[in-house]
PDB file of N, CA and C in Angstrom:
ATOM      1  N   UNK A   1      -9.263 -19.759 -20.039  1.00  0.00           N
ATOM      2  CA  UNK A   1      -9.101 -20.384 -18.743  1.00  0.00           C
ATOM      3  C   UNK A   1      -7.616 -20.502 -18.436  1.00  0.00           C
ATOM      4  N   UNK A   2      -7.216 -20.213 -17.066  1.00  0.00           N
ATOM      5  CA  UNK A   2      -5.694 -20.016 -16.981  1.00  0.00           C
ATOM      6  C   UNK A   2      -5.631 -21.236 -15.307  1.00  0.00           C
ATOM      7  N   UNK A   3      -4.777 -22.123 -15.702  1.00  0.00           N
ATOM      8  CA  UNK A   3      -4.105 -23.083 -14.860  1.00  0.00           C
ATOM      9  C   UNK A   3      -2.537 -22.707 -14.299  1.00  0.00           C
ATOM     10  N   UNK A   4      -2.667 -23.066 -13.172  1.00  0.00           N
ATOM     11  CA  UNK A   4      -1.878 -22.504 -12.570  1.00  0.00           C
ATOM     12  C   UNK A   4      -1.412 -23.698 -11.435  1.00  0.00           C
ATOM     13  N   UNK A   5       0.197 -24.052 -11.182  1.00  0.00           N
ATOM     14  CA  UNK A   5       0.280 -25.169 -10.579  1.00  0.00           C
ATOM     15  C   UNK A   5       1.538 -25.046  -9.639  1.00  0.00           C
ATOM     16  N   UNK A   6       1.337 -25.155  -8.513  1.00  0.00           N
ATOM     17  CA  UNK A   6       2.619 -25.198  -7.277  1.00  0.00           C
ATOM     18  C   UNK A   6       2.368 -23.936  -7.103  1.00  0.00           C
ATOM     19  N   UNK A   7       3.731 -23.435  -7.067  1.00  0.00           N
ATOM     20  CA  UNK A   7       3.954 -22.076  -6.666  1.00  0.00           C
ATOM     21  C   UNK A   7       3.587 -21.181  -7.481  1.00  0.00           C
ATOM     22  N   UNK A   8       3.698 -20.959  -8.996  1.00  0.00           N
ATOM     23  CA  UNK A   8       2.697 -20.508  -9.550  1.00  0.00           C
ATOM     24  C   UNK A   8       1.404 -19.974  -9.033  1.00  0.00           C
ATOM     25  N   UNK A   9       0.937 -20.772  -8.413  1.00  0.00           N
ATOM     26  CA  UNK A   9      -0.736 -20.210  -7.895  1.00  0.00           C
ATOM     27  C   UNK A   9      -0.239 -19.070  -6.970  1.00  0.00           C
ATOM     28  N   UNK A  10       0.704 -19.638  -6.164  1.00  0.00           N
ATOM     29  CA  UNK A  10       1.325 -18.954  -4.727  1.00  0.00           C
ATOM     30  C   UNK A  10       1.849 -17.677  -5.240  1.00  0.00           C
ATOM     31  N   UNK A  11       2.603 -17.298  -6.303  1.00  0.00           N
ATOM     32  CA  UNK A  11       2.840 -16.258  -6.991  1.00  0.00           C
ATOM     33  C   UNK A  11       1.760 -15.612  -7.631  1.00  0.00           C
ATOM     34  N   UNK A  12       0.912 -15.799  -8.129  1.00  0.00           N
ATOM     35  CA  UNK A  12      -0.097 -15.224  -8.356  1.00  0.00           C
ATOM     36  C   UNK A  12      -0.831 -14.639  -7.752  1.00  0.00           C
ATOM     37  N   UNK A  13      -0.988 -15.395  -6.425  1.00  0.00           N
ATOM     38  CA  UNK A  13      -2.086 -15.020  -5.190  1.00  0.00           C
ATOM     39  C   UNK A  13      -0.954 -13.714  -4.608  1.00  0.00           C
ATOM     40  N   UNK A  14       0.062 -13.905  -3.923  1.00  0.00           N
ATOM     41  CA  UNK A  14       0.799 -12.967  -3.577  1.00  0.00           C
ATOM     42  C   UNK A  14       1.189 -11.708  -4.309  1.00  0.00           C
ATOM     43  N   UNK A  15       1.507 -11.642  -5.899  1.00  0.00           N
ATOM     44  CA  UNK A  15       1.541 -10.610  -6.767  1.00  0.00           C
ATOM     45  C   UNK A  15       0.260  -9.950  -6.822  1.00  0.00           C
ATOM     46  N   UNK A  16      -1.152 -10.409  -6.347  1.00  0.00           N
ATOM     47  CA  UNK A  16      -2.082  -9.945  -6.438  1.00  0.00           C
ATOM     48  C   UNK A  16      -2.414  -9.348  -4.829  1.00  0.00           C
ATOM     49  N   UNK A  17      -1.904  -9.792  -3.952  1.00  0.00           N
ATOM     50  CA  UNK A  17      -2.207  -9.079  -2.939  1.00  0.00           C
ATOM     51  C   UNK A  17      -1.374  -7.844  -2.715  1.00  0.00           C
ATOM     52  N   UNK A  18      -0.008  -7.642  -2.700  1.00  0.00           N
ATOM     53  CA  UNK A  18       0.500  -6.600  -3.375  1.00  0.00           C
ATOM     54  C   UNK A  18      -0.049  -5.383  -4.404  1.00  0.00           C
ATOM     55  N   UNK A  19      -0.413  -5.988  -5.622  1.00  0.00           N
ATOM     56  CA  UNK A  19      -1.079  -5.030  -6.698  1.00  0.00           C
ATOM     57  C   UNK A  19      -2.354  -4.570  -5.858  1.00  0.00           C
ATOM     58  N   UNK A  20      -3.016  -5.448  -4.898  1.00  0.00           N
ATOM     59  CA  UNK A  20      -4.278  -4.455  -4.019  1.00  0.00           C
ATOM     60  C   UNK A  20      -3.734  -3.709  -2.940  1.00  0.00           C
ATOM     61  N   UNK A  21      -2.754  -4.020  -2.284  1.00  0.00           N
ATOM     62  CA  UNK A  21      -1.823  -2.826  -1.001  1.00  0.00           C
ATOM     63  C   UNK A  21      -1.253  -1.846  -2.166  1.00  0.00           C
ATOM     64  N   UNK A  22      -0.592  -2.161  -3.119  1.00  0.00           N
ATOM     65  CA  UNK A  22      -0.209  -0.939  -3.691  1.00  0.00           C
ATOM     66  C   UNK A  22      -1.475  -0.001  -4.338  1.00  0.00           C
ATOM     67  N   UNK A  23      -2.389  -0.023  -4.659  1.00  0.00           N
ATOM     68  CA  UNK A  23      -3.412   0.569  -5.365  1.00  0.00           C
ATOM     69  C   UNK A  23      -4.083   0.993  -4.819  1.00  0.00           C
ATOM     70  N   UNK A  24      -4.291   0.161  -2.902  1.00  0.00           N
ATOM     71  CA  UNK A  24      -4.914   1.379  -2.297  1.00  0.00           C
ATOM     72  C   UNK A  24      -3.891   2.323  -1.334  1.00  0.00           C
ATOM     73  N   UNK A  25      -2.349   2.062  -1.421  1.00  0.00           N
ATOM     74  CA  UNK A  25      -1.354   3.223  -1.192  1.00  0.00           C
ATOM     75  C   UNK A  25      -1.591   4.264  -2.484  1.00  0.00           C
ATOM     76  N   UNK A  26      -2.029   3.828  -3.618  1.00  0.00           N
ATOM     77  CA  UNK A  26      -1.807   4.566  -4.606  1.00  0.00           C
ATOM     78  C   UNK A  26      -2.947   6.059  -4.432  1.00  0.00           C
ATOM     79  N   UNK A  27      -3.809   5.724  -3.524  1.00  0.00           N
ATOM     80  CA  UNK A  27      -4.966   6.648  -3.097  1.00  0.00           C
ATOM     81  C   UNK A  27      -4.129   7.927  -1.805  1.00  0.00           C
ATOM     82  N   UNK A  28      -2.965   7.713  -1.463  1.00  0.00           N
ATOM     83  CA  UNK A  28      -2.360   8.440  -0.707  1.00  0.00           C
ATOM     84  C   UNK A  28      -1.595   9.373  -1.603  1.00  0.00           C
ATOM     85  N   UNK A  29      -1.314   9.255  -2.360  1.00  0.00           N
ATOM     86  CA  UNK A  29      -0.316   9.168  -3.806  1.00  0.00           C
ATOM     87  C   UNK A  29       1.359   9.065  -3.103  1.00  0.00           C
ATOM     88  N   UNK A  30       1.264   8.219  -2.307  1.00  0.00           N
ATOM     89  CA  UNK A  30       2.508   7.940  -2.283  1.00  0.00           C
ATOM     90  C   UNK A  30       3.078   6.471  -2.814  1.00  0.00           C
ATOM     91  N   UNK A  31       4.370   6.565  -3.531  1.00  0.00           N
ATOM     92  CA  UNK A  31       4.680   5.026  -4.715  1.00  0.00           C
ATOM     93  C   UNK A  31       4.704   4.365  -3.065  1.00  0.00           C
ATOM     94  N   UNK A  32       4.594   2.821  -3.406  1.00  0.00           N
ATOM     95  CA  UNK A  32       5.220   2.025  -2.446  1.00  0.00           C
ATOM     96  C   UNK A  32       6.273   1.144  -2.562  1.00  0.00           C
ATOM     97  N   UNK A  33       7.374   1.194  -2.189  1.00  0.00           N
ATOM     98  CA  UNK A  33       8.454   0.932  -2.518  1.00  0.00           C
ATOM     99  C   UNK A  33       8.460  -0.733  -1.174  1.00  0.00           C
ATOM    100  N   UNK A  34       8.678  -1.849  -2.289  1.00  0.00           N
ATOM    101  CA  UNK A  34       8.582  -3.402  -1.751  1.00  0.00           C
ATOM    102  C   UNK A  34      10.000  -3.545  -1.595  1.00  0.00           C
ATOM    103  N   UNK A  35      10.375  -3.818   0.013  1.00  0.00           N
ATOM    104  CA  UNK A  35      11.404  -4.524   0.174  1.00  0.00           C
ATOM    105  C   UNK A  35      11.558  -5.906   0.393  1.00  0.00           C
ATOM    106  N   UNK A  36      11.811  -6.616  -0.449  1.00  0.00           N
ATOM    107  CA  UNK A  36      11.802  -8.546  -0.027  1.00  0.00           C
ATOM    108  C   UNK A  36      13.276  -8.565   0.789  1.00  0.00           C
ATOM    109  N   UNK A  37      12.786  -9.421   1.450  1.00  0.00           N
ATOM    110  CA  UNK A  37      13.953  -9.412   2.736  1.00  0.00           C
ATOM    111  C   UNK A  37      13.775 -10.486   3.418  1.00  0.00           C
ATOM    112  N   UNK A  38      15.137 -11.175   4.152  1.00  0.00           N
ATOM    113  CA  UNK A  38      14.578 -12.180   5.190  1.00  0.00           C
ATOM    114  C   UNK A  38      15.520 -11.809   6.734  1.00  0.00           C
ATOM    115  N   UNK A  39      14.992 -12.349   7.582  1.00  0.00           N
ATOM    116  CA  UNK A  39      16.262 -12.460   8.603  1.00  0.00           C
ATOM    117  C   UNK A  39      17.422 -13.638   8.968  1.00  0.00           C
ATOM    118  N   UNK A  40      18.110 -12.965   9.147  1.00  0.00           N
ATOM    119  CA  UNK A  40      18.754 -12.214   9.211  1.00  0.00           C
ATOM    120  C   UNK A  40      19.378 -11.821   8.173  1.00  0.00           C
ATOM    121  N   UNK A  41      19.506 -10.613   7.240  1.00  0.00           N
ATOM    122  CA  UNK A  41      19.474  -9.970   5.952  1.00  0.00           C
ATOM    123  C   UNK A  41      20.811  -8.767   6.571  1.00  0.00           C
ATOM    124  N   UNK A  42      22.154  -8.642   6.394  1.00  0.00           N
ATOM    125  CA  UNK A  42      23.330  -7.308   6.480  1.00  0.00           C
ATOM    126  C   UNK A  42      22.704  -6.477   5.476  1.00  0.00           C
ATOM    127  N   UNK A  43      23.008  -7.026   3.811  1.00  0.00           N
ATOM    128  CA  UNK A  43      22.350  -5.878   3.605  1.00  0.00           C
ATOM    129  C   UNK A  43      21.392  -5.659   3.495  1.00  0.00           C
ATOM    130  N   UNK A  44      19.761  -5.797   3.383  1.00  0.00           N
ATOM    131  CA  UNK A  44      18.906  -5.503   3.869  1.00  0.00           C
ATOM    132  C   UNK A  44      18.860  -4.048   5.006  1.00  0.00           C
ATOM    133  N   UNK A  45      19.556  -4.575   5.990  1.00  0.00           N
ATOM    134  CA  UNK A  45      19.876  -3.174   7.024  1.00  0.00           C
ATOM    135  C   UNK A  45      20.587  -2.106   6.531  1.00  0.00           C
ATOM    136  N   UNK A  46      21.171  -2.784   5.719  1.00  0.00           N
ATOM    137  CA  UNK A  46      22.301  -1.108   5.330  1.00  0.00           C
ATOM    138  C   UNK A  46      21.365  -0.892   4.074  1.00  0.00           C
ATOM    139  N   UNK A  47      20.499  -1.245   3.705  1.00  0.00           N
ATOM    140  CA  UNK A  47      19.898  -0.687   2.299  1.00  0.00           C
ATOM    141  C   UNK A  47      18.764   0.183   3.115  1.00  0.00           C
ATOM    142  N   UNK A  48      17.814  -0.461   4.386  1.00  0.00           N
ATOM    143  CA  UNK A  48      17.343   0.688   4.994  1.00  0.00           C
ATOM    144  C   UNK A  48      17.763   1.782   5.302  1.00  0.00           C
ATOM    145  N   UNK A  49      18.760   1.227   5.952  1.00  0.00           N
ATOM    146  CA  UNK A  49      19.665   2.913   6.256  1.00  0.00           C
ATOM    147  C   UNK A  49      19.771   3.764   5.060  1.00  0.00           C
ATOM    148  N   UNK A  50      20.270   2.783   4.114  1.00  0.00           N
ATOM    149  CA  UNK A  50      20.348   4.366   3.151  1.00  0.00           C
ATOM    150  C   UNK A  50      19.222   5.281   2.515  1.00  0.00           C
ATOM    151  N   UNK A  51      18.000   4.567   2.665  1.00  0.00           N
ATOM    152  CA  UNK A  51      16.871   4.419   2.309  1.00  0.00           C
ATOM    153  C   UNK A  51      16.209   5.896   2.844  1.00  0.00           C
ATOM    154  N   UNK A  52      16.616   6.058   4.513  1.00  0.00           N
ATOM    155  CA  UNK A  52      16.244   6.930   5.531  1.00  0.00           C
ATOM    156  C   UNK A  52      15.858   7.922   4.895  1.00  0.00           C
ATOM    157  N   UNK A  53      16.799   8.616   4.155  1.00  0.00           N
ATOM    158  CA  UNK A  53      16.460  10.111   3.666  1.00  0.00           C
ATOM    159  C   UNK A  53      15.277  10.324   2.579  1.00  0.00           C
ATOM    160  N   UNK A  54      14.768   9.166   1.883  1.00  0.00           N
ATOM    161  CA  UNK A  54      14.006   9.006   1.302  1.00  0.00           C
ATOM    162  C   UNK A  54      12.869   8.945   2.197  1.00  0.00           C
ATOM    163  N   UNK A  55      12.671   8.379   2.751  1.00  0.00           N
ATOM    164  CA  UNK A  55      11.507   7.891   3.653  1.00  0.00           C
ATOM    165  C   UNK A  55       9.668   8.603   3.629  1.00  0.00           C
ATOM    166  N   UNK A  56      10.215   9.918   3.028  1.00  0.00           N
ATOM    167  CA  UNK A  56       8.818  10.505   3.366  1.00  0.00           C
ATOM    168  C   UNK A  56       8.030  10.443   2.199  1.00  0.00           C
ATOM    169  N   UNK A  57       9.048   9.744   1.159  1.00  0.00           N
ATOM    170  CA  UNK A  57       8.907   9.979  -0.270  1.00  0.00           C
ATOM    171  C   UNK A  57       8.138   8.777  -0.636  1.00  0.00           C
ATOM    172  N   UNK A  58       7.972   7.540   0.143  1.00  0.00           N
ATOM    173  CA  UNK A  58       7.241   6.514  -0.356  1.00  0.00           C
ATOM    174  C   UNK A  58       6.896   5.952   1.159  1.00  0.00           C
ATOM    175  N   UNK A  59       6.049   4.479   0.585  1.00  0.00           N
ATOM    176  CA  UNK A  59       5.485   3.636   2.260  1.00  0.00           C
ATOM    177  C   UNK A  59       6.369   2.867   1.486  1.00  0.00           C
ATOM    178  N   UNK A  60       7.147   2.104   2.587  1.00  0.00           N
ATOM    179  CA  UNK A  60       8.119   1.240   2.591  1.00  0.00           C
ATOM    180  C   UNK A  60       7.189  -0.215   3.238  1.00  0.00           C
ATOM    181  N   UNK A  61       7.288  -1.063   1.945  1.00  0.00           N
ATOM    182  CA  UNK A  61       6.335  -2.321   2.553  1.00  0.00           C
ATOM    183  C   UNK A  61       7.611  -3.409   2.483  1.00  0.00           C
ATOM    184  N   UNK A  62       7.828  -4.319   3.475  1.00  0.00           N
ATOM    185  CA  UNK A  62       8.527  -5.112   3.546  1.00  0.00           C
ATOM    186  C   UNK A  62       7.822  -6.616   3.356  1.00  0.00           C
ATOM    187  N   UNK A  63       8.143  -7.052   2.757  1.00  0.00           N
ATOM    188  CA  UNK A  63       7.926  -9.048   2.454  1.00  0.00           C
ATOM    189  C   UNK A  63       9.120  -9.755   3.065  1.00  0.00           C
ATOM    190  N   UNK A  64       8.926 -10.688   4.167  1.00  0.00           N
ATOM    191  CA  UNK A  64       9.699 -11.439   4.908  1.00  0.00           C
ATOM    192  C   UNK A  64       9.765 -13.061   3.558  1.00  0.00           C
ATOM    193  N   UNK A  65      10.548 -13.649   2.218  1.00  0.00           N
ATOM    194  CA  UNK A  65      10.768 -14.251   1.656  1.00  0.00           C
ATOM    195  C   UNK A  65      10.543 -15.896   2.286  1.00  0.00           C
ATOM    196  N   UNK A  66      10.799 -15.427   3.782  1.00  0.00           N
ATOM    197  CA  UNK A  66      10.986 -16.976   4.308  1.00  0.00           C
ATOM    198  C   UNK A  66       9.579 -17.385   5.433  1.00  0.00           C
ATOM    199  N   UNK A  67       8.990 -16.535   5.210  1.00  0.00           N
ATOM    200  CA  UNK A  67       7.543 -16.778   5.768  1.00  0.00           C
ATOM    201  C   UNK A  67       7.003 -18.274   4.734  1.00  0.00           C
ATOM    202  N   UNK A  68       6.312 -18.851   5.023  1.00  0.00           N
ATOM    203  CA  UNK A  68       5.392 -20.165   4.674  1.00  0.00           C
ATOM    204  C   UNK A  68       4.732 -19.261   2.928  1.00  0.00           C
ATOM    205  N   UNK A  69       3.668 -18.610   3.524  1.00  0.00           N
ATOM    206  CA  UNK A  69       3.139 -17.746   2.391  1.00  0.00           C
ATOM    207  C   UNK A  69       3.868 -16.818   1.655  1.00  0.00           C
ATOM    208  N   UNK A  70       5.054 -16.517   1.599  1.00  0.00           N
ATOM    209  CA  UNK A  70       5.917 -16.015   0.653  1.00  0.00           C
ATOM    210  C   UNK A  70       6.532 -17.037  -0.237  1.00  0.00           C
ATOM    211  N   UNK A  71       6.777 -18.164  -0.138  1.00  0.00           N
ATOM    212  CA  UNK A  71       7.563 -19.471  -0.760  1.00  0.00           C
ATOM    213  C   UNK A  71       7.486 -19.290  -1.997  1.00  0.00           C
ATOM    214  N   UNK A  72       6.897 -18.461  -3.111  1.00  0.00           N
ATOM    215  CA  UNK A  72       7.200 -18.242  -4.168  1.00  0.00           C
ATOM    216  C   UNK A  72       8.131 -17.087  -4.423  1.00  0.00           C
ATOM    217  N   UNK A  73       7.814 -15.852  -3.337  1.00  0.00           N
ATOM    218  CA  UNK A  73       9.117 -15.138  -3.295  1.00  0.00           C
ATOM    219  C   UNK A  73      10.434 -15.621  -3.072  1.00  0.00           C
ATOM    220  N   UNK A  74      10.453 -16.252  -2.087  1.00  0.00           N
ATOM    221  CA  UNK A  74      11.526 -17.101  -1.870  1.00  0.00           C
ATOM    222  C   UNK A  74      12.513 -17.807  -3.368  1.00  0.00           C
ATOM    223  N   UNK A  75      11.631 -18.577  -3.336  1.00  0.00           N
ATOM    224  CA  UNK A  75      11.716 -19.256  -4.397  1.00  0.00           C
ATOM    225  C   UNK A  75      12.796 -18.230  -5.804  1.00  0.00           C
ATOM    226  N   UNK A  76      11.807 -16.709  -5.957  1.00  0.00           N
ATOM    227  CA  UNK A  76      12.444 -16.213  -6.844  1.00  0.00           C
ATOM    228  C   UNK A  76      13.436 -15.373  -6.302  1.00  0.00           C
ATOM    229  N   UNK A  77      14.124 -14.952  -5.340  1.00  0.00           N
ATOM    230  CA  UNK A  77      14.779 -14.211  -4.803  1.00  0.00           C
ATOM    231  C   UNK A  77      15.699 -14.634  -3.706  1.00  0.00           C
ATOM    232  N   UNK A  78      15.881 -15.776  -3.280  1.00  0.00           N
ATOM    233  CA  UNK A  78      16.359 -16.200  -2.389  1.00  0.00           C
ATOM    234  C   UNK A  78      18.112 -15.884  -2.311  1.00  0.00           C
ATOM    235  N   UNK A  79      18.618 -15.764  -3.950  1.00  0.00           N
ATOM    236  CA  UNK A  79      20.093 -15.539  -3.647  1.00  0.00           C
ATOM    237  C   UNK A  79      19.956 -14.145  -4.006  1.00  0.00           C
ATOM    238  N   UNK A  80      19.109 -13.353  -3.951  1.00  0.00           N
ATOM    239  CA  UNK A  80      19.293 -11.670  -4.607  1.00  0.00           C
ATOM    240  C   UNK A  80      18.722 -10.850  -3.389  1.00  0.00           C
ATOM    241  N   UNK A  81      18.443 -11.462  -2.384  1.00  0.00           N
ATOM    242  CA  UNK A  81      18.097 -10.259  -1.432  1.00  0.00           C
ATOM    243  C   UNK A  81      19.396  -9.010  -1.200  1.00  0.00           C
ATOM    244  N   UNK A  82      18.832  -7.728  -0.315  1.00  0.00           N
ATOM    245  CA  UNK A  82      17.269  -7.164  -1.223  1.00  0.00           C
ATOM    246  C   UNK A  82      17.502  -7.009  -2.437  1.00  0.00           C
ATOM    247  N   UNK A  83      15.780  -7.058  -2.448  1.00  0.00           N
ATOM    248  CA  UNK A  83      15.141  -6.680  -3.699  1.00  0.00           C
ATOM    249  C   UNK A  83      14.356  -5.849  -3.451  1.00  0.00           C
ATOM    250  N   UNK A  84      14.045  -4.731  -4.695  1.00  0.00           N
ATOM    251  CA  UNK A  84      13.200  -4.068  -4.692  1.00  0.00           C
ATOM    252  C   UNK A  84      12.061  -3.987  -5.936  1.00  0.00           C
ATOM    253  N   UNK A  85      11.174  -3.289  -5.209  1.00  0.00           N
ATOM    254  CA  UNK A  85       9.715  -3.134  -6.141  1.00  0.00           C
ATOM    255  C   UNK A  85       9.141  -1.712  -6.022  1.00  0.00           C
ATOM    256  N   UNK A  86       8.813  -0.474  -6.699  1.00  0.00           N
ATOM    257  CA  UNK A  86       8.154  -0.019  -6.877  1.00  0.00           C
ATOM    258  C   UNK A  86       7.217   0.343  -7.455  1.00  0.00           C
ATOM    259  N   UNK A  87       5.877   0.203  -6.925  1.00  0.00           N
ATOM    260  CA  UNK A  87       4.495   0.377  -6.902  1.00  0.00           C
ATOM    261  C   UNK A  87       4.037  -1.038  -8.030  1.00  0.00           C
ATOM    262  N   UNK A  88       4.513  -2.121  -7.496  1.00  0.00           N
ATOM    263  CA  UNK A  88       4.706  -3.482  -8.068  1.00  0.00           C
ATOM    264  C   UNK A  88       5.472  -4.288  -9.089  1.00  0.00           C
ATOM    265  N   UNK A  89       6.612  -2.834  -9.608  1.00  0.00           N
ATOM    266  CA  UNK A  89       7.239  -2.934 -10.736  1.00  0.00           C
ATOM    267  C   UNK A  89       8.610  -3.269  -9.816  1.00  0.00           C
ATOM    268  N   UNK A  90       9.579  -4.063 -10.679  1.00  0.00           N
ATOM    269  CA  UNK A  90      10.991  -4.496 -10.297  1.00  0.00           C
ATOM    270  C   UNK A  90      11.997  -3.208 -10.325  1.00  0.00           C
ATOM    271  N   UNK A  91      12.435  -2.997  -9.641  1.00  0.00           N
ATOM    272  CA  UNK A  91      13.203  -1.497  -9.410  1.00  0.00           C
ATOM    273  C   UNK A  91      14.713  -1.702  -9.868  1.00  0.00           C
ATOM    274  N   UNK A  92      15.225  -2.720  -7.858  1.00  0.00           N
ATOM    275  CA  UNK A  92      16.940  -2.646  -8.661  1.00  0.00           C
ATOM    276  C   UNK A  92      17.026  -4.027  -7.136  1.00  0.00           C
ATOM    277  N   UNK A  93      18.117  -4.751  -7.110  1.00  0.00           N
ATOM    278  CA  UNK A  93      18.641  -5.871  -6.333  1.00  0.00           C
ATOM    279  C   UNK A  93      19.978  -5.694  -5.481  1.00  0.00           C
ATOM    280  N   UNK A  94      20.007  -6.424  -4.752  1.00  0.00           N
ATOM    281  CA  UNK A  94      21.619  -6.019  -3.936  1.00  0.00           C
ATOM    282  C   UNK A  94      22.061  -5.177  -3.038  1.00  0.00           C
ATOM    283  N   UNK A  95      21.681  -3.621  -3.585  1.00  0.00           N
ATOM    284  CA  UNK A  95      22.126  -2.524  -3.006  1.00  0.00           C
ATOM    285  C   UNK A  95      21.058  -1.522  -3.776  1.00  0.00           C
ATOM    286  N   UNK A  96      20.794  -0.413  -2.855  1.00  0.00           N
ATOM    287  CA  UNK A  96      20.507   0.418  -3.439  1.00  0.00           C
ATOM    288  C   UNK A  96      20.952   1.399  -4.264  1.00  0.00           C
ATOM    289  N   UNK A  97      20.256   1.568  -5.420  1.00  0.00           N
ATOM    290  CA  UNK A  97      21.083   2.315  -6.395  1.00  0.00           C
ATOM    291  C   UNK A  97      20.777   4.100  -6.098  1.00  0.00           C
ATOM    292  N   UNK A  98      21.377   4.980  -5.265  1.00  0.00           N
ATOM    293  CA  UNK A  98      20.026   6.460  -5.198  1.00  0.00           C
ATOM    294  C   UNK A  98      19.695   6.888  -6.525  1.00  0.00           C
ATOM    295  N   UNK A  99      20.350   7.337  -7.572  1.00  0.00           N
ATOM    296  CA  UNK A  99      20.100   7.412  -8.621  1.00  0.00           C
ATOM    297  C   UNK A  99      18.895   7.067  -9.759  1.00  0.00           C
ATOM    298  N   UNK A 100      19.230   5.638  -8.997  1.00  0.00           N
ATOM    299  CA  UNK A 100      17.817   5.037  -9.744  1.00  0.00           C
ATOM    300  C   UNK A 100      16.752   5.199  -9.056  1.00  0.00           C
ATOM    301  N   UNK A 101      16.708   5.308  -7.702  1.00  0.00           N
ATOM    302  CA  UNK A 101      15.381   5.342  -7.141  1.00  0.00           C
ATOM    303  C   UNK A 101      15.049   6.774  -6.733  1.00  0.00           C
ATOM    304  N   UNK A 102      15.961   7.593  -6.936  1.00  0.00           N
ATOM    305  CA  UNK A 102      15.653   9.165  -7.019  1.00  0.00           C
ATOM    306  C   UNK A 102      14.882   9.261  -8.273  1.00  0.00           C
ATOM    307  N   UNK A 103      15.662   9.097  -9.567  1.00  0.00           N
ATOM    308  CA  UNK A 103      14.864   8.875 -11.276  1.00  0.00           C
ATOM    309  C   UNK A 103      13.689   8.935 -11.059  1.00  0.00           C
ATOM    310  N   UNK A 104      13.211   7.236 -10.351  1.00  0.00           N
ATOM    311  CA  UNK A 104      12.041   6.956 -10.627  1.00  0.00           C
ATOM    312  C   UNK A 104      10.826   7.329  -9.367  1.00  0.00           C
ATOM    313  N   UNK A 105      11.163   7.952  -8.407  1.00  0.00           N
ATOM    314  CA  UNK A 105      10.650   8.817  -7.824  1.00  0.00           C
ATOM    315  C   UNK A 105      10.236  10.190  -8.458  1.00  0.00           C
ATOM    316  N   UNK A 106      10.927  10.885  -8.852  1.00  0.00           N
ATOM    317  CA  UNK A 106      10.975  11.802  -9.515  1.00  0.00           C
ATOM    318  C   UNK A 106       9.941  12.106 -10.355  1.00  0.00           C
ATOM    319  N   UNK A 107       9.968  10.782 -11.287  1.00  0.00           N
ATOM    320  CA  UNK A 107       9.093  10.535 -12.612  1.00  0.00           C
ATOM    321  C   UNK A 107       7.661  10.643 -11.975  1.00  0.00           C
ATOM    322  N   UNK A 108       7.509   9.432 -10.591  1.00  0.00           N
ATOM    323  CA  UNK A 108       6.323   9.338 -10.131  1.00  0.00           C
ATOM    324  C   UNK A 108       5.465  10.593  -9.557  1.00  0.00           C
ATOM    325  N   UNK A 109       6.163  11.357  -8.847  1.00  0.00           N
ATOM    326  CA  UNK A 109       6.267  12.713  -8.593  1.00  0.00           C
ATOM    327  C   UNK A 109       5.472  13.440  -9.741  1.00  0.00           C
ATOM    328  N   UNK A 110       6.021  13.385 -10.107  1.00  0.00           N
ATOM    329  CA  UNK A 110       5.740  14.780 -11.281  1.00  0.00           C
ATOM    330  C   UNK A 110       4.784  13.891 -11.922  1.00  0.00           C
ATOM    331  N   UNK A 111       4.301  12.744 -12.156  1.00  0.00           N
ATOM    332  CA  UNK A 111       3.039  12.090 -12.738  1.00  0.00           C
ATOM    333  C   UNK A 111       1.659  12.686 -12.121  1.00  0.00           C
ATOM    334  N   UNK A 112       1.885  12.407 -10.680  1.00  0.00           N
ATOM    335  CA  UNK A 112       1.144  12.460  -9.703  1.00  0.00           C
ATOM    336  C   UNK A 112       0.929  14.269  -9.580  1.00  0.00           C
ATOM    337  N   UNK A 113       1.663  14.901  -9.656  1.00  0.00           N
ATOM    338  CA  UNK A 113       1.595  16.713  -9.955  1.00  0.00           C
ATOM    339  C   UNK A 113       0.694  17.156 -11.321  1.00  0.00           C
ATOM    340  N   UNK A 114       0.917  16.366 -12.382  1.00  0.00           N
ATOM    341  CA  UNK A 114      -0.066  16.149 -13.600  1.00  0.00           C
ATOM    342  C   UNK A 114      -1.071  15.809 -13.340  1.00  0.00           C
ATOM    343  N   UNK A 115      -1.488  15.308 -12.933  1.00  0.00           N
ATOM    344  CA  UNK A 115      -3.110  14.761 -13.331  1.00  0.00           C
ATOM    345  C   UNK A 115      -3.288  13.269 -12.409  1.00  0.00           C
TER     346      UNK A 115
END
């Protein structure tokens, strides 16, 4: 039996609605790449932008941190926006790294070409 209290629950419920948007993106086979973000967010915008050329390569799902029902995102991310997630896993924070999210594109890619 698992107890769960405050935001906790709120993190749970939200990490789980995620793990079901990503799993049925996962039926497109495209990764989905989670941007947590709030407004007004600078970089946030310039991490989209750089993002652009990627674009066809994943669904770009955005989480607004300061919504009511995000308050556990919040909570964990509030001085690290953005953040990122692909296909529910923690990617990279701050800025986008291309490198890293080329890598792990890449990897997903060629998973998804396998089997």
């Amino acid at each position: 039996m698992l107890l769960f209290q405050g935001n906790s629950v709120q993190l749970v419920r939200s990490s789980f609605g995620l793990f079901l948007r990503n799993w049925s993106a996962s039926k497109t086979s495209l990764p989905v790449l989670t941007l947590f973000t709030k407004d007004p967010c600078s970089l946030c915008d310039e991490a989209k932008e750089v993002l652009k050329p990627y674009k066809h390569r994943f669904i770009l799902q955005e989480v607004n941190i300061a919504l009511p029902e995000n308050s556990a995102w919040y909570e964990r991310y509030k001085f690290d926006i953005p953040v990122f997630h692909l296909n529910g896993q923690f990617l990279m924070m701050h800025r986008v790294n291309t490198s890293k999210l080329e890598k792990q594109l890449l990897k997903l890619e060629q998973q998804s070409a396998g089997g």
